[in-house]
Protein backbone atom coordinates (compact mmCIF):
# COMPACT_ATOMS: atom_id res chain seq x y z
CA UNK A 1 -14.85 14.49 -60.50
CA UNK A 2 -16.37 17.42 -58.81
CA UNK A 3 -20.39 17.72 -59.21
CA UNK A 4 -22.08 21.23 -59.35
CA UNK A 5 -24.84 22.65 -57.19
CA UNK A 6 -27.50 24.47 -58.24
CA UNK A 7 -28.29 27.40 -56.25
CA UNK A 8 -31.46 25.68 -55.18
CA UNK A 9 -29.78 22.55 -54.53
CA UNK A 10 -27.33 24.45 -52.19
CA UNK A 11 -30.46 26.67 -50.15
CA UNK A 12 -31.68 22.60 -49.49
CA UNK A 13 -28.54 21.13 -48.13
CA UNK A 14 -28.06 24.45 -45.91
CA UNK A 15 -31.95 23.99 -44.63
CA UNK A 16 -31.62 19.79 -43.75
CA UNK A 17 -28.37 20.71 -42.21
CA UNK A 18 -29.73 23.39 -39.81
CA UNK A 19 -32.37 20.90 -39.02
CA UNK A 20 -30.14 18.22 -38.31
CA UNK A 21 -28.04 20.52 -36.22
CA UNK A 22 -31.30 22.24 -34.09
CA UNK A 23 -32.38 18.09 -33.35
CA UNK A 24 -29.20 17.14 -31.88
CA UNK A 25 -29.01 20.26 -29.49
CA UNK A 26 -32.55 19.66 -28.51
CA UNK A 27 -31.52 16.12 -27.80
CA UNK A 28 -28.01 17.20 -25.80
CA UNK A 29 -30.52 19.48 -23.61
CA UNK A 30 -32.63 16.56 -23.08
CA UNK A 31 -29.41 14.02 -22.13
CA UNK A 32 -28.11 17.07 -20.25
CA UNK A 33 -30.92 17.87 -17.26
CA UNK A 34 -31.36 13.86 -16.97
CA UNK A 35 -27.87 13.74 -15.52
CA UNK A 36 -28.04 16.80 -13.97
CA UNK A 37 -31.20 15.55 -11.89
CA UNK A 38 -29.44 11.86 -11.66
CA UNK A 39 -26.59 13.65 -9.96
CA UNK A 40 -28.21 15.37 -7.63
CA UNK A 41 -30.73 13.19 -6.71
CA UNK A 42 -27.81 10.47 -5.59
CA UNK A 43 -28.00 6.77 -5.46
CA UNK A 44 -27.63 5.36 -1.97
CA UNK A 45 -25.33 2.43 -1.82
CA UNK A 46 -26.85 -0.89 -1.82
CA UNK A 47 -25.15 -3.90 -1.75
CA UNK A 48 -27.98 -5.90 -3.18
CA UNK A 49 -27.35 -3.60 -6.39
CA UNK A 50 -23.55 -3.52 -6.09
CA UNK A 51 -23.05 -4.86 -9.32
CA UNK A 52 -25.93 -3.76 -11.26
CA UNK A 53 -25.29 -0.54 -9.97
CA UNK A 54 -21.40 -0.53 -11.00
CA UNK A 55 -22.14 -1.37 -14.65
CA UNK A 56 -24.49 1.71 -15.66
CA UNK A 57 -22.53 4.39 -14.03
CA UNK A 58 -21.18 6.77 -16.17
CA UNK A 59 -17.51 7.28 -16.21
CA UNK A 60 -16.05 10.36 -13.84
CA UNK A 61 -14.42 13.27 -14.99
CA UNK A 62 -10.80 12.90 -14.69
CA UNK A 63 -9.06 16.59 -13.39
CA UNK A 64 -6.69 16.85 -16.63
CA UNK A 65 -5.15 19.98 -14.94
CA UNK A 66 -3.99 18.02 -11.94
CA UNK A 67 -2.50 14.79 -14.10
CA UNK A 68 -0.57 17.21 -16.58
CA UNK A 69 1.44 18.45 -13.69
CA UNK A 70 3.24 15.22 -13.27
CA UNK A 71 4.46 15.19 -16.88
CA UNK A 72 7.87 16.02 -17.64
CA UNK A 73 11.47 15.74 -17.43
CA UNK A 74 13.49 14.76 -14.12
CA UNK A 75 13.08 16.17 -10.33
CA UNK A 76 16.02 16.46 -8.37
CA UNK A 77 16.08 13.87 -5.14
CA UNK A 78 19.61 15.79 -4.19
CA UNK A 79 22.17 17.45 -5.83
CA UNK A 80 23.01 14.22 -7.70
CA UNK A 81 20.70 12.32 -8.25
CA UNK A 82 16.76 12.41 -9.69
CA UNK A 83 13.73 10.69 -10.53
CA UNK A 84 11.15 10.53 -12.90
CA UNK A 85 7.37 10.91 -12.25
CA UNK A 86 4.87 8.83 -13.20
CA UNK A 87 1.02 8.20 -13.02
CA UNK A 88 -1.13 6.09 -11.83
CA UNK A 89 -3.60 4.27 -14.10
CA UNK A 90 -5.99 1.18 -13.64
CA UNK A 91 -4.91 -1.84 -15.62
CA UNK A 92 -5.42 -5.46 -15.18
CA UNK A 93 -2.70 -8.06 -14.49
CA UNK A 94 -1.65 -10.83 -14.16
CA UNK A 95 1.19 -12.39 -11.36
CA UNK A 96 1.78 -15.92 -10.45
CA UNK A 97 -1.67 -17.26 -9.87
CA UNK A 98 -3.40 -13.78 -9.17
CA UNK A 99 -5.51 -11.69 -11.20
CA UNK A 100 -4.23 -8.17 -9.89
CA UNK A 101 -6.29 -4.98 -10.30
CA UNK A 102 -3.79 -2.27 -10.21
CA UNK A 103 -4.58 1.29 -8.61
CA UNK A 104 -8.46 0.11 -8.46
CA UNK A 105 -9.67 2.83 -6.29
CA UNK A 106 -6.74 6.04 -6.77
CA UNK A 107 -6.22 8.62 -3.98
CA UNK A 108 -7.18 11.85 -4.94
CA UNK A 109 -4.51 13.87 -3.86
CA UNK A 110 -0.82 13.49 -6.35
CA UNK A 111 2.29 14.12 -5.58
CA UNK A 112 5.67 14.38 -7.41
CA UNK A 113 8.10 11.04 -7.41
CA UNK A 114 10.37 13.57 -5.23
CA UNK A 115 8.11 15.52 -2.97
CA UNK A 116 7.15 12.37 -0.28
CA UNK A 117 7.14 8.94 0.80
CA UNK A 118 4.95 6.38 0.07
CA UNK A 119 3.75 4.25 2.85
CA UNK A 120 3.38 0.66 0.84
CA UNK A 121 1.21 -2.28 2.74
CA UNK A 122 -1.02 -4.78 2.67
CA UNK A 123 -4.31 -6.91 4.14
CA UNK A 124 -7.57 -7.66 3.81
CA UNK A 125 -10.65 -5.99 3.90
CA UNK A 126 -10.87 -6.63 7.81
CA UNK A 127 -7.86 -5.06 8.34
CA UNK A 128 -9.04 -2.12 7.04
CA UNK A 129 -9.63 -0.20 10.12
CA UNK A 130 -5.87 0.76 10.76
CA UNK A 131 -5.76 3.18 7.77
CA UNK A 132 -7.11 6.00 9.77
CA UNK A 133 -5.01 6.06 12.67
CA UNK A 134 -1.90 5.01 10.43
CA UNK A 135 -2.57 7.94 8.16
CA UNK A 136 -3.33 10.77 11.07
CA UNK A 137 0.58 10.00 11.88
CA UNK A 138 1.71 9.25 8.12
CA UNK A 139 -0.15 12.25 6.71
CA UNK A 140 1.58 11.43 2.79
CA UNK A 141 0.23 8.94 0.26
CA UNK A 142 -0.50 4.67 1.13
CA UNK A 143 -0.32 2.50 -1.73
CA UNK A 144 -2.25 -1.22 -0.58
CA UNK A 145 -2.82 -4.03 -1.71
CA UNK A 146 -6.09 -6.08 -0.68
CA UNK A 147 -6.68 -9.93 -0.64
CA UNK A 148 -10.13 -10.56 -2.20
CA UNK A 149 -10.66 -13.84 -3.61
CA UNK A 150 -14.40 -14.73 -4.34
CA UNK A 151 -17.30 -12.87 -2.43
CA UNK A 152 -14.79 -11.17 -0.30
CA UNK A 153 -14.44 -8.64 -3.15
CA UNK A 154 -17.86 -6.80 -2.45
CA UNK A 155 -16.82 -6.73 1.25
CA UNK A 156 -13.79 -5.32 0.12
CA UNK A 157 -15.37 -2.92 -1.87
CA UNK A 158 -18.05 -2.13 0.35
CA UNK A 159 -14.91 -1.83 3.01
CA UNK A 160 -13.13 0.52 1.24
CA UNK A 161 -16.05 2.85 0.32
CA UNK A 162 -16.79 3.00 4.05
CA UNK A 163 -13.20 3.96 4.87
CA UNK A 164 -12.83 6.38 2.40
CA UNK A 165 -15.78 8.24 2.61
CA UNK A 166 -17.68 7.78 5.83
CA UNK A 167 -14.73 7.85 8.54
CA UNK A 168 -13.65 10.88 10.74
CA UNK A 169 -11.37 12.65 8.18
CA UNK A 170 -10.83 12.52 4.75
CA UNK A 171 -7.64 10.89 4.76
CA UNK A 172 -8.25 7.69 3.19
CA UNK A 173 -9.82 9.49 0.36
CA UNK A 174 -6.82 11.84 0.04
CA UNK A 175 -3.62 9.49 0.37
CA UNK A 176 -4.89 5.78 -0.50
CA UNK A 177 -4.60 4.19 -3.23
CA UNK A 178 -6.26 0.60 -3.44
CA UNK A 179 -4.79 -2.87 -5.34
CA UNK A 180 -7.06 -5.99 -5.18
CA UNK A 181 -6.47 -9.08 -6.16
CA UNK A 182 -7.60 -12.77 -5.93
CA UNK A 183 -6.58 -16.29 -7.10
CA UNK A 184 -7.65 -17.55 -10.53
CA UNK A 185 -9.34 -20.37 -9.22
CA UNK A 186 -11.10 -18.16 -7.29
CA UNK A 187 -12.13 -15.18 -8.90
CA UNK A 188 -15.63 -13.34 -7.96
CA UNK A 189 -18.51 -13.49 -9.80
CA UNK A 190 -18.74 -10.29 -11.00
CA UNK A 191 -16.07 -8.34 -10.93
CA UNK A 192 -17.50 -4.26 -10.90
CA UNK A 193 -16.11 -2.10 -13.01
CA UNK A 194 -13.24 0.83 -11.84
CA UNK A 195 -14.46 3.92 -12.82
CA UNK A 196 -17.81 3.25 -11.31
CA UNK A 197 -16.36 3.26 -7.88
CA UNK A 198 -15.38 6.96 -7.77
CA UNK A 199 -18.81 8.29 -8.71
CA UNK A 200 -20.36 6.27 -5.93
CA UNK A 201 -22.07 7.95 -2.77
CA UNK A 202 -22.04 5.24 -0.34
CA UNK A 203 -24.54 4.83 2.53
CA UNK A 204 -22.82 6.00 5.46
CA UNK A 205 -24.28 3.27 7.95
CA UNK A 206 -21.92 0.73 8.89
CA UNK A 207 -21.55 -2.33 7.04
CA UNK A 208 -22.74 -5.25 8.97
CA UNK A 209 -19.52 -7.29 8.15
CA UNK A 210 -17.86 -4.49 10.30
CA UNK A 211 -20.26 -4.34 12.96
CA UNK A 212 -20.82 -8.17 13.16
CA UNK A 213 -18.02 -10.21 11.56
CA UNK A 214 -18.22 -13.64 10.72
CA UNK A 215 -16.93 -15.81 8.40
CA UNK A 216 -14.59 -14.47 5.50
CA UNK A 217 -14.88 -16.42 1.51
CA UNK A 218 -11.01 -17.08 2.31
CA UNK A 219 -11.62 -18.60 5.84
CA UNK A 220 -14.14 -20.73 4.42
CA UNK A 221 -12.17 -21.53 1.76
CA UNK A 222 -8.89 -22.12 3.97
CA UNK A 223 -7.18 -20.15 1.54
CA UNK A 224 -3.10 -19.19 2.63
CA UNK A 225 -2.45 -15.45 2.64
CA UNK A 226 0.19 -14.57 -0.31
CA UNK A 227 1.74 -11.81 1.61
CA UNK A 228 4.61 -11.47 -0.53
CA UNK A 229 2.25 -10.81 -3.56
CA UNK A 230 0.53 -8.43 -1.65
CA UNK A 231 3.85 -6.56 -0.52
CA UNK A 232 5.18 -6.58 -4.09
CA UNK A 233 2.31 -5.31 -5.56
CA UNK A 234 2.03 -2.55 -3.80
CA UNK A 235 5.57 -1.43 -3.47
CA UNK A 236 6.07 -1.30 -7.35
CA UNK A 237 2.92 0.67 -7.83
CA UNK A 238 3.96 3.26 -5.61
CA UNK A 239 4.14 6.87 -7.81
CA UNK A 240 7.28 8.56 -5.38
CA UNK A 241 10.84 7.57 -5.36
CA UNK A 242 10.92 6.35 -2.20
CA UNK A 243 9.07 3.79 -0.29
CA UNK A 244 8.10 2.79 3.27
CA UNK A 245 7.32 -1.53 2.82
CA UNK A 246 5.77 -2.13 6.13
CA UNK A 247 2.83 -3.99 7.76
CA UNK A 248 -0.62 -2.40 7.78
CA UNK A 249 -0.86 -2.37 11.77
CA UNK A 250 2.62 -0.78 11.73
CA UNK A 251 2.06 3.26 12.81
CA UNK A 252 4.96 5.57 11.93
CA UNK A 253 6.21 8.48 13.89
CA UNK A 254 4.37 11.80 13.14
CA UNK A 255 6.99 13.81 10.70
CA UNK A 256 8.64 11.13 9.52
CA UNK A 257 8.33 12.25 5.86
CA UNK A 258 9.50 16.09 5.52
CA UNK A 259 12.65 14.89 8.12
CA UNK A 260 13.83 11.52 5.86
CA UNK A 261 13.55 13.48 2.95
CA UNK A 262 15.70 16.47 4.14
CA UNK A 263 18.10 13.79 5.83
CA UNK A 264 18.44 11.91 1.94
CA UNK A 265 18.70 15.53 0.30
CA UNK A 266 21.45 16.13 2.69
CA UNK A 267 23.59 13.18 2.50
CA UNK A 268 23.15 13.27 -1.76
CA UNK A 269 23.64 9.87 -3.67
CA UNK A 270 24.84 6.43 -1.99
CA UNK A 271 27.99 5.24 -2.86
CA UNK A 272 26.88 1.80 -1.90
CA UNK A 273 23.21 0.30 -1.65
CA UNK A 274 21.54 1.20 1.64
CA UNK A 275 18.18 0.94 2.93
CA UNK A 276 16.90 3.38 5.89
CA UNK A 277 15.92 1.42 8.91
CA UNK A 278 13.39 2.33 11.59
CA UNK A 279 13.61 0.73 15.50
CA UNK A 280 10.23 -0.93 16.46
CA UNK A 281 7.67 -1.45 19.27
CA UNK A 282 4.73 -2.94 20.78
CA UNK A 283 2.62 -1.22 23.40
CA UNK A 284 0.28 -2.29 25.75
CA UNK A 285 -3.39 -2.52 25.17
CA UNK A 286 -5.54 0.55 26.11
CA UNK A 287 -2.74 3.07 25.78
CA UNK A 288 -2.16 6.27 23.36
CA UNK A 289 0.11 6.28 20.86
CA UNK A 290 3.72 8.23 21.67
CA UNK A 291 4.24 10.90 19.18
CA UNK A 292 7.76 11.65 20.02
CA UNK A 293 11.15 9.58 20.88
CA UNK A 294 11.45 11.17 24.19
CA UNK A 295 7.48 10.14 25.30
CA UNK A 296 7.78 6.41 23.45
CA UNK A 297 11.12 6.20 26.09
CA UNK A 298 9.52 6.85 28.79
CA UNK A 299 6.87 4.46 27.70
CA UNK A 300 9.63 2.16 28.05
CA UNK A 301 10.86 2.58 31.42
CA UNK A 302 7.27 2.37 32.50
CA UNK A 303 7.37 -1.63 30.84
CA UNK A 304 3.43 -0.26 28.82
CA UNK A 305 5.97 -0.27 25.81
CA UNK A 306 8.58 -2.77 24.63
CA UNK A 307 10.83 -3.95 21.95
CA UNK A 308 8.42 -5.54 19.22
CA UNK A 309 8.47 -9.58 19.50
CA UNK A 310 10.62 -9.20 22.60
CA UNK A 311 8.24 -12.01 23.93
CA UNK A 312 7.97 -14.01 20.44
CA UNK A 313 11.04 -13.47 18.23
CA UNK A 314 13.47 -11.15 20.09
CA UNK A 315 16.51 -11.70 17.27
CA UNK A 316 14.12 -11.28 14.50
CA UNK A 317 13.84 -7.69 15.13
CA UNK A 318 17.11 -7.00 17.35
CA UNK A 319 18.40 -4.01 15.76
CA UNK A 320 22.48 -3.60 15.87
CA UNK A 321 23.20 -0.70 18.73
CA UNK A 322 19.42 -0.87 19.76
CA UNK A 323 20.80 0.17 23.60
CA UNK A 324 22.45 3.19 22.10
CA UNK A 325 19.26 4.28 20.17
CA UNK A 326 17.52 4.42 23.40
CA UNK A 327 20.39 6.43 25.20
CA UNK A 328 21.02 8.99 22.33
CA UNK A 329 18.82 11.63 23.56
CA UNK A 330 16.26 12.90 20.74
CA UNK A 331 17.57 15.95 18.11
CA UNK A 332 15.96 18.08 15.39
CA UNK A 333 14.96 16.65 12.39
CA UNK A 334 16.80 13.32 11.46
CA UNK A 335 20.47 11.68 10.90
CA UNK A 336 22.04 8.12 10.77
CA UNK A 337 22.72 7.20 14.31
CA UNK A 338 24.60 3.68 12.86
CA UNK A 339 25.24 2.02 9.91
CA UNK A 340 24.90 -1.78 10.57
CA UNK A 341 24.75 -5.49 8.62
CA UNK A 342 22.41 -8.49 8.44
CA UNK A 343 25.53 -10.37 10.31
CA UNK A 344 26.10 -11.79 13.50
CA UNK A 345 24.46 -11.81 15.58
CA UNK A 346 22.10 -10.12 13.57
CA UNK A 347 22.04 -12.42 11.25
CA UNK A 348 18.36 -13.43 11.69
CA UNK A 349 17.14 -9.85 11.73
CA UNK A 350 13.89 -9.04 9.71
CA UNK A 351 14.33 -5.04 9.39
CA UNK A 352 11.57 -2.86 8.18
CA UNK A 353 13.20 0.18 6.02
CA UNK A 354 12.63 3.04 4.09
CA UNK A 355 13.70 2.73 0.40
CA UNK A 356 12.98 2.32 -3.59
CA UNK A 357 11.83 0.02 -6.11
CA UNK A 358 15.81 -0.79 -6.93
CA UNK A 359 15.74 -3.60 -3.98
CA UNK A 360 15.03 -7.17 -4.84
CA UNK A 361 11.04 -8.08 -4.60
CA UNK A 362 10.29 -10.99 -1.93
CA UNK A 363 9.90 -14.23 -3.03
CA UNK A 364 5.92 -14.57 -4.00
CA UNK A 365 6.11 -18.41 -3.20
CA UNK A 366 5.69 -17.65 0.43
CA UNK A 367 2.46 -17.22 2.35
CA UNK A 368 2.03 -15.59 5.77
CA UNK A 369 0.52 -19.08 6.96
CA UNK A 370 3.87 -20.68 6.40
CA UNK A 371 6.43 -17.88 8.60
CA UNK A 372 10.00 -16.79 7.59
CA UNK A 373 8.34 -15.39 4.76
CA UNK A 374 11.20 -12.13 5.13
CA UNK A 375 13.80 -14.14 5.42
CA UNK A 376 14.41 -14.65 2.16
CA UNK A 377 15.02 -10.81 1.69
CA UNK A 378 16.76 -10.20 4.41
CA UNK A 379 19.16 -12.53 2.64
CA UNK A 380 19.20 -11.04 -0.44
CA UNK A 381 20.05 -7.41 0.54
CA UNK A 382 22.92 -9.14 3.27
CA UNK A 383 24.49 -11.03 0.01
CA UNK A 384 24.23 -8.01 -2.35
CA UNK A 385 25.96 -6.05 0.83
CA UNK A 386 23.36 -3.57 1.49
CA UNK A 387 24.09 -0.82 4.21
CA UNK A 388 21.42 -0.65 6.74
CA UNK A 389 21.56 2.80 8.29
CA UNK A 390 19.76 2.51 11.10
CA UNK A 391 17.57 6.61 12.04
CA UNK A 392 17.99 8.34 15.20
CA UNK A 393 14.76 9.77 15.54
CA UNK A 394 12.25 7.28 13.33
CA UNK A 395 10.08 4.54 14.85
CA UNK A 396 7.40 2.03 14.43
CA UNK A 397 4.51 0.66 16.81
CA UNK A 398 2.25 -1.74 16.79
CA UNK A 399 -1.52 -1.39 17.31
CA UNK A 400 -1.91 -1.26 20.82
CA UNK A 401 -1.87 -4.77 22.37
CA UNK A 402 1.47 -7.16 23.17
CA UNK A 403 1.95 -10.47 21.35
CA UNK A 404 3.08 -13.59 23.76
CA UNK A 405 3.90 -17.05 22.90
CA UNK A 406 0.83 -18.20 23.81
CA UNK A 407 -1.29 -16.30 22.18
CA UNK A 408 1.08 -16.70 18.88
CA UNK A 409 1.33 -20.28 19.40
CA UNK A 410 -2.79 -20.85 18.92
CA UNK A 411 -2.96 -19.63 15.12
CA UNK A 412 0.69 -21.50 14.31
CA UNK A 413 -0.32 -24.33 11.60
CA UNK A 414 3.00 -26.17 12.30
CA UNK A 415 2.24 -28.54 9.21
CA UNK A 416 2.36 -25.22 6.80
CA UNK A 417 5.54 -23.63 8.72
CA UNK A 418 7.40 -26.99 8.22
CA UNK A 419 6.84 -27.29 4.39
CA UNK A 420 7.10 -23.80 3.65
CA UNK A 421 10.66 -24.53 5.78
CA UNK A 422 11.57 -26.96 3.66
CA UNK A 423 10.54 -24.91 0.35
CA UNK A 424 13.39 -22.54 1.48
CA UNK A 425 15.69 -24.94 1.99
CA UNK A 426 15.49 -27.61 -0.61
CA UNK A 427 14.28 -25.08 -3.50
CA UNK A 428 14.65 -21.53 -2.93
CA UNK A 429 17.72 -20.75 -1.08
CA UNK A 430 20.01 -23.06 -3.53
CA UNK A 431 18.51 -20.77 -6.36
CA UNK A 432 18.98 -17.66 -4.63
CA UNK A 433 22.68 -18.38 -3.95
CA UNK A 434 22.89 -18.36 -7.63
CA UNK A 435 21.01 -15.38 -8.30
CA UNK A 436 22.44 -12.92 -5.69
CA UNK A 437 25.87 -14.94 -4.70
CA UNK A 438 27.00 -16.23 -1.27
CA UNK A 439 29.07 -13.62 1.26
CA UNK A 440 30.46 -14.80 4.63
CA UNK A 441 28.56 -13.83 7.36
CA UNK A 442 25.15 -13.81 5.21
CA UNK A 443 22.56 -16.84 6.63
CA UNK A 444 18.89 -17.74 5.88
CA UNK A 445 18.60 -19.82 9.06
């Protein structure tokens, strides 16, 4: 039933809706020039309003532009084979015994799943400090994943905020991406909200768990590190095809990226399942990093580098034809120099390797506390008979300082190695042989 208007009725209607219409732009105006003088004015960062602080800030502006570019249909990673991109978005999770906070703090830079690398580690919030340097040489995106159980999460935070935006370069801000998580039975008090974070301007000054550091929640607590939670969830949050798993104090060589990629492009799809595998070192305390193959071997004739665990675990991280890496005189760009096997006598080798989210994820039941905690991978890629094609020009070193027994044998807990030992024997290894089969030559031990 449709009900007619008067001509008087209609000049009403017309006048209360102009009204209505002139009140809410005069209110917009109003909302506007508060949050133009909020914004300018700044909020300094306080941690005794962390949270507080975290739950009134108004959401960012997310650059729409930038996140349609990574929509679409496949990129080619050579002439036969592609990928598919894919973006990163908070969301909450959960894994084993963790509450996980996926891409909690984003990198602003993005990238296609074809164009780089992506550097995937792991820590806590005092480990922090190697981003920097490991970035300078990276120079493509990081995805990491942060241990924060209880009050270690605003340290973490605070942490992260420092790194990103109060270091030397802007690196951090470009190319990391941060993951936290923490144990249900521990989980913070307050936990601040995501989208808060990027709208923060921190105070600059150094936080005074950097400058003095004491006592961690999770020392106190005498809570195990999960690394293999930490490694997982970072590797299969990683945007690009291809990943870099590795250890946080782990620095790659400079140009790493733009040569592995052109190498894969080059050699088109594997026949067989292969991993890329980099040779690695420690170097003596107080010294520069080597940029190139040639300086890092002269490094080693001078004895201020070596071959990493030489002095702790020398067949952990023996790498087949490791003599004829060193003798093959440095090239262009990148290529294969051997294609080896987790066999004898490498059979106990823990290689560190370039490649996707199609390899098996390590067992989450191990903690860093308890050792072999690669093992069980290692085992896994031998009995699926991975290739391991070991690069000519790539490397890995340590942050400068050597490891001995003695200063290893200090923070053993021989109590947690022995029943994590056990673990592998009795309960894992008997389950993985069903999983991923048993091939001669393959060992755990």
């Amino acid at each position: 039933m449709v009900i007619a208007l008067t001509p008087s009725r209609q000049k009403l209607l017309i006048r209360g809706s102009v009204a209505l219409n002139l009140i809410l732009l005069f209110y917009l105006s109003l909302q506007g020039g508060w949050l133009r003088t909020s914004k300018s004015s700044g909020q300094q960062f306080d941690r005794k309003i962390l949270n507080k602080y975290f739950q009134t800030a108004p959401p960012p502006t997310v650059p729409q532009t930038e996140l349609s570019q990574l929509l679409g249909g496949p990129l080619p990673l050579s002439p036969t084979s592609h990928c598919y991109n894919k973006e990163l978005q908070f969301s909450q999770g959960l894994r084993g015994q963790y509450w996980v906070l996926y891409n909690y703090v984003k990198a602003e830079k993005l990238f296609q799943c074809n164009e780089t690398v992506t550097y995937t580690t792991h820590g806590d919030f005092t480990f922090l400090d190697n981003l920097e340097p490991l970035l300078h040489r990276w120079q493509g995106p990081i995805s990491i994943a942060v241990y924060a159980p209880g009050s270690d999460l605003e340290d973490t935070i605070d942490s992260i905020l420092y790194h990103r935006d109060c270091t030397n370069s802007s690196l951090v801000r470009h190319f990391a991406t941060f993951h936290l998580f923490f144990d249900f039975e521990h989980t913070p008090s307050q936990v601040p909200k995501w989208r808060s974070l990027l709208n923060k301007r921190p105070s600059c000054e150094v936080p005074e768990f950097l400058s003095n550091p004491g006592s961690t929640y999770r020392s106190s607590q005498h809570l195990d590190y999960p690394v293999n939670v930490a490694r997982n969830v970072a590797r299969t949050t990683a945007a690009t095809h291809y990943v870099f798993p590795s250890d946080i104090e782990l620095y790659p060589s400079p140009g790493l990226i733009p040569s592995f990629l052109s190498l894969v492009r080059a050699r088109g799809a594997a026949t067989r399942p292969a991993v890329y595998v980099n040779s690695i070192f420690e170097i003596q305390a107080g010294h520069s990093l080597p940029d190139t193959k040639a300086e890092l071997v002269e490094l080693l004739k001078k004895k201020v580098v070596i071959p990493f665990h030489k002095q702790v675990c020398s067949q952990c991280h023996k790498i087949p034809h490791s003599k004829e890496w060193l003798e093959t005189p440095p090239t262009e760009g990148m290529s294969v120099l051997y294609t080896g096997r987790r066999t004898k006598p490498f059979q106990h080798w823990e290689p560190i390797y370039i490649g996707t989210n199609q390899e098996p994820l390590y067992d989450e039941r191990l903690s860093w506390e308890g050792r072999s905690d690669k093992m069980v991978q290692g085992y896994k890629l031998c009995a699926l008979d991975y290739d391991f094609h070991i690069l000519d020009n790539a490397f890995l070193i340590h942050r400068p300082g050597i490891k001995t027994k003695k200063t290893l044998l200090s923070s053993l807990d021989k109590e947690k190695i022995a029943a994590q030992n056990t673990l592998i024997k009795k309960s894992i290894f008997p389950q993985i042989k069903k999983l991923y089969g048993v091939r001669k030559g393959c060992e755990m031990f």
